[in-house]
C-alpha atoms as a PDB file:
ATOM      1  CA  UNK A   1      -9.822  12.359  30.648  1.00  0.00           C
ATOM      2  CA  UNK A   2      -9.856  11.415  26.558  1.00  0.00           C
ATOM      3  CA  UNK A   3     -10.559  14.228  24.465  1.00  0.00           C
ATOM      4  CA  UNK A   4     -12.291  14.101  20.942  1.00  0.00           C
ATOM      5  CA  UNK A   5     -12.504  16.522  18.219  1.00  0.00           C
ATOM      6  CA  UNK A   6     -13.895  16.582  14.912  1.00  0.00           C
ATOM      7  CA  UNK A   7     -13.567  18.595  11.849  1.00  0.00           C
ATOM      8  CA  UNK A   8     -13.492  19.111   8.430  1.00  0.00           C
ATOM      9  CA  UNK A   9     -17.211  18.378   7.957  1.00  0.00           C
ATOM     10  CA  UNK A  10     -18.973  21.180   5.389  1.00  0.00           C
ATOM     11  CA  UNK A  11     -21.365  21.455   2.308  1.00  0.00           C
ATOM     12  CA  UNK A  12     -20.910  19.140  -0.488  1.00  0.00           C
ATOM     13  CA  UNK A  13     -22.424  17.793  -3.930  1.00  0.00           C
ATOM     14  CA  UNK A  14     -23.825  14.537  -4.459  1.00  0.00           C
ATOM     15  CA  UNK A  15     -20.891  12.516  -5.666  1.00  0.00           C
ATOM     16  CA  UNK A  16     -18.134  15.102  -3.958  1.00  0.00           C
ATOM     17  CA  UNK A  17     -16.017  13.891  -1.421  1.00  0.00           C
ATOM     18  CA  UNK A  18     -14.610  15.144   2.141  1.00  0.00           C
ATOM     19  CA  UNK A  19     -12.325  14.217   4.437  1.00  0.00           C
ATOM     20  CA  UNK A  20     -12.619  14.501   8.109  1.00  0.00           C
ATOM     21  CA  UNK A  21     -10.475  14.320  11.153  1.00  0.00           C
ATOM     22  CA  UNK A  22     -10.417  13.688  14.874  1.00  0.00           C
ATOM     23  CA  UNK A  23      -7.837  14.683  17.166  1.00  0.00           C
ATOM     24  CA  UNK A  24      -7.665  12.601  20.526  1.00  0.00           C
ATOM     25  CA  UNK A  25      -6.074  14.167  23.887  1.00  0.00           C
ATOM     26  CA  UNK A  26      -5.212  12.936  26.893  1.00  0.00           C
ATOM     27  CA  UNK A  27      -3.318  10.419  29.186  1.00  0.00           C
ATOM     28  CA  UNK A  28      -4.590   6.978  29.017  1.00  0.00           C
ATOM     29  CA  UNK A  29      -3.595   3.823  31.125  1.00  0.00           C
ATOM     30  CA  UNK A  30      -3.318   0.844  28.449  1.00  0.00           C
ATOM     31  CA  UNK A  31      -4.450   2.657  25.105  1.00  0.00           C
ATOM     32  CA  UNK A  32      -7.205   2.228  22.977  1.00  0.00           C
ATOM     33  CA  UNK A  33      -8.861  -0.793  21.856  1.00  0.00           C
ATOM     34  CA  UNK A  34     -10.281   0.709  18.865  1.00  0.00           C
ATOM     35  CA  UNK A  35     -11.012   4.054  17.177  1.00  0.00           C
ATOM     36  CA  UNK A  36     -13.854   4.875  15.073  1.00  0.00           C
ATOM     37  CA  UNK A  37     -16.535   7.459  13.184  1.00  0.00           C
ATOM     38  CA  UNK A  38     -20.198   7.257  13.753  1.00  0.00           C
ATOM     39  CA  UNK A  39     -23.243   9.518  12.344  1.00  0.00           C
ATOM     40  CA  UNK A  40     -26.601  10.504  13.099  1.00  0.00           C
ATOM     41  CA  UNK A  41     -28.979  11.960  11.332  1.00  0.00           C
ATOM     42  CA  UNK A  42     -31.392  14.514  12.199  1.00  0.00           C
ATOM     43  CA  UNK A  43     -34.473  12.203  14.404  1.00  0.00           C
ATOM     44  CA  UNK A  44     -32.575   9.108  13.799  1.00  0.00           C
ATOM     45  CA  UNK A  45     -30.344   6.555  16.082  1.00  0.00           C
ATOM     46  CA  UNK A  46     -26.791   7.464  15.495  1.00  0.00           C
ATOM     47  CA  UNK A  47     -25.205   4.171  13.427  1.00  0.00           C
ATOM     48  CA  UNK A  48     -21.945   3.130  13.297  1.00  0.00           C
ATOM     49  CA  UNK A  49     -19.681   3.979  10.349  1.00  0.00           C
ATOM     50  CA  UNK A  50     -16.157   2.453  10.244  1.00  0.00           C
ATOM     51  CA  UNK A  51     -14.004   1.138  12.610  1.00  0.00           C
ATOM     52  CA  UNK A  52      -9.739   0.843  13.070  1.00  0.00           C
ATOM     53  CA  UNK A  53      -8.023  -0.724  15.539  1.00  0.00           C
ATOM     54  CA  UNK A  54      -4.101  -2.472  15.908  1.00  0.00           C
ATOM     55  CA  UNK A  55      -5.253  -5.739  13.668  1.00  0.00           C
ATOM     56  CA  UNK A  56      -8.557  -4.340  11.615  1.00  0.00           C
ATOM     57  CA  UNK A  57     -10.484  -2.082   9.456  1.00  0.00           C
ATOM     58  CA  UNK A  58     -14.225  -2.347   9.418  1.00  0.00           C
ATOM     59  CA  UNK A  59     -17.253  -0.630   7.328  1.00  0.00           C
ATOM     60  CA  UNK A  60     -20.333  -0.569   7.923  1.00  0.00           C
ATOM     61  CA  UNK A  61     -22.157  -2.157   4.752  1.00  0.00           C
ATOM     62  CA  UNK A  62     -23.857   1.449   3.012  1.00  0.00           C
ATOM     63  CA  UNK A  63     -20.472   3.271   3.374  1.00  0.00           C
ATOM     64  CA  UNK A  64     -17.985   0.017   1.751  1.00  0.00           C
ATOM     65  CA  UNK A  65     -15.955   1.513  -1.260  1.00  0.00           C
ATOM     66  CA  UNK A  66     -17.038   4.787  -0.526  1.00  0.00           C
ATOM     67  CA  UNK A  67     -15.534   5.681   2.978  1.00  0.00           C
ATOM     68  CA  UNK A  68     -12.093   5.064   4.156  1.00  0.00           C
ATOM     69  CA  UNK A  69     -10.419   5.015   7.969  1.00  0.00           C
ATOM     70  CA  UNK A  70      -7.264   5.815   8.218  1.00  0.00           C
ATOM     71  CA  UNK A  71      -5.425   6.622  11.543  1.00  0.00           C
ATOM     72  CA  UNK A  72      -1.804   8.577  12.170  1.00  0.00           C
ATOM     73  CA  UNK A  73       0.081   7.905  15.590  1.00  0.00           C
ATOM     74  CA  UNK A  74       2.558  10.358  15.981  1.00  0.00           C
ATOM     75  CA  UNK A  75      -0.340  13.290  14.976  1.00  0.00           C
ATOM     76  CA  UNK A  76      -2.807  11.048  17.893  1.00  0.00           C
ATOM     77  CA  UNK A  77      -5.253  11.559  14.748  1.00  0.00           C
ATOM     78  CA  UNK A  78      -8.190   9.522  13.112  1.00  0.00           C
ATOM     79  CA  UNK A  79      -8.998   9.969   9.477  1.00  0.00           C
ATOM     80  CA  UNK A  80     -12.195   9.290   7.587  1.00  0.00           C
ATOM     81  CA  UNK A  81     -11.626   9.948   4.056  1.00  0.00           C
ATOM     82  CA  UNK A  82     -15.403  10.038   2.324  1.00  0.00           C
ATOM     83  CA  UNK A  83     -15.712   9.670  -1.502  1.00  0.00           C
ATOM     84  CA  UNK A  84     -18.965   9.636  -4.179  1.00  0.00           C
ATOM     85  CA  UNK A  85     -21.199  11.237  -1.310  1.00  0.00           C
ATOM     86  CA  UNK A  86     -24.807  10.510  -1.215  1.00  0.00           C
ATOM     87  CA  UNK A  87     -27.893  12.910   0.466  1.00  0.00           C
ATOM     88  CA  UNK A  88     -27.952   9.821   2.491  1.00  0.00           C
ATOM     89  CA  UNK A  89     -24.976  10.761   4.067  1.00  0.00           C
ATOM     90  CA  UNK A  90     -26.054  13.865   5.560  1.00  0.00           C
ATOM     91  CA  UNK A  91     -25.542  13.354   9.194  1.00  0.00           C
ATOM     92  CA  UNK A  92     -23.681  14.957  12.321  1.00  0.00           C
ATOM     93  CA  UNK A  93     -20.260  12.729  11.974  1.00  0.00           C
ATOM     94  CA  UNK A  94     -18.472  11.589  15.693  1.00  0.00           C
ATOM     95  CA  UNK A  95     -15.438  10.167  16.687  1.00  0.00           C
ATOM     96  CA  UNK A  96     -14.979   7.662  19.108  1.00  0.00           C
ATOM     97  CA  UNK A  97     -12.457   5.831  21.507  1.00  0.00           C
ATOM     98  CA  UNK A  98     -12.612   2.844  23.037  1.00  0.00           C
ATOM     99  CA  UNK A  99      -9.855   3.217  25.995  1.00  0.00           C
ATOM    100  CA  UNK A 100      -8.955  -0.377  27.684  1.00  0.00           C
ATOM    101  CA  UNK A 101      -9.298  -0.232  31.085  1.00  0.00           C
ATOM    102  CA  UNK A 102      -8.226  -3.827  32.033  1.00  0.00           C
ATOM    103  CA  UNK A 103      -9.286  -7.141  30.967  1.00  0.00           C
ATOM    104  CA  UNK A 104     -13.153  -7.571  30.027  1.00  0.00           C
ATOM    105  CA  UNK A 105     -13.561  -3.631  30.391  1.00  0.00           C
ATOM    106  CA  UNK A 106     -13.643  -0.814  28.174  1.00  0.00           C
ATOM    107  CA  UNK A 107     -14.687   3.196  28.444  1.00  0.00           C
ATOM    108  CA  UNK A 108     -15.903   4.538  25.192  1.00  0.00           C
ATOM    109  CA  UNK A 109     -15.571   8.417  24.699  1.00  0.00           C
ATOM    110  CA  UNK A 110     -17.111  10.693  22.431  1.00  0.00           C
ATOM    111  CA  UNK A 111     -16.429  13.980  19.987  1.00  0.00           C
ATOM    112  CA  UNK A 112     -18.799  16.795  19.729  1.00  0.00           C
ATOM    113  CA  UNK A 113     -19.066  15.930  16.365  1.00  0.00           C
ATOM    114  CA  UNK A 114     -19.178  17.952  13.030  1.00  0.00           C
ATOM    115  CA  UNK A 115     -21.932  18.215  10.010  1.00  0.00           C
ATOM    116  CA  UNK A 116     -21.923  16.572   6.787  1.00  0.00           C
ATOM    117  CA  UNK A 117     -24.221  18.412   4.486  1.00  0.00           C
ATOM    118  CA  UNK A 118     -24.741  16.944   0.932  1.00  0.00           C
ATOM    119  CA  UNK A 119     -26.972  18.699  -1.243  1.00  0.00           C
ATOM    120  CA  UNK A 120     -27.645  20.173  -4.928  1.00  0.00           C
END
């Protein structure tokens, strides 16, 4: 079974930055597809953030220039490096893995996630 954990989430200043990280754990069959960071605020729909896999990075559109993935094999580690923070960003941040099973198939696997807090 994967295994996801977060940290380095905390309380930060508008226009502070953060950087988080996810450790991944256990024996896979072909890999991973992609890694990635989502959020989710309090009473919303948790969004997608950024995305790395073996050929691409991806943003999502609010976090472009501000946010950057970042991934390190030999530590099995995902980065997300966040810069000029806004309230906005203020969310529970998780990790993700999408493990390839075989062709056409894919099991996604989640952190517990850690909290962004920016505030004044």
């Amino acid at each position: 079974q994967v295994q996801l954990v977060e940290s380095g989430g905390g309380l930060v200043q508008p226009g502070g930055s953060l950087s988080l990280s996810c450790e991944v754990s256990g024996r896979t069959i072909f890999g991973f597809n992609a890694m990635g960071w989502y959020r989710q605020a309090p009473g919303k729909e948790r969004e997608w953030v950024a995305s790395i896999s073996a050929s691409a990075v991806t943003y999502a559109d609010f976090v472009k220039g501000r946010f950057t993935i970042s991934r390190d094999d030999a530590k099995n580690t995902v980065y997300l490096q966040m810069n000029s923070l806004k309230p906005e960003d203020t969310a529970v941040y998780y990790c993700n893995a999408e493990e390839r099973l075989y062709a056409g198939a894919n099991k996604m696997s989640w952190g517990q996630g850690t909290q962004v807090t920016v505030s004044s």
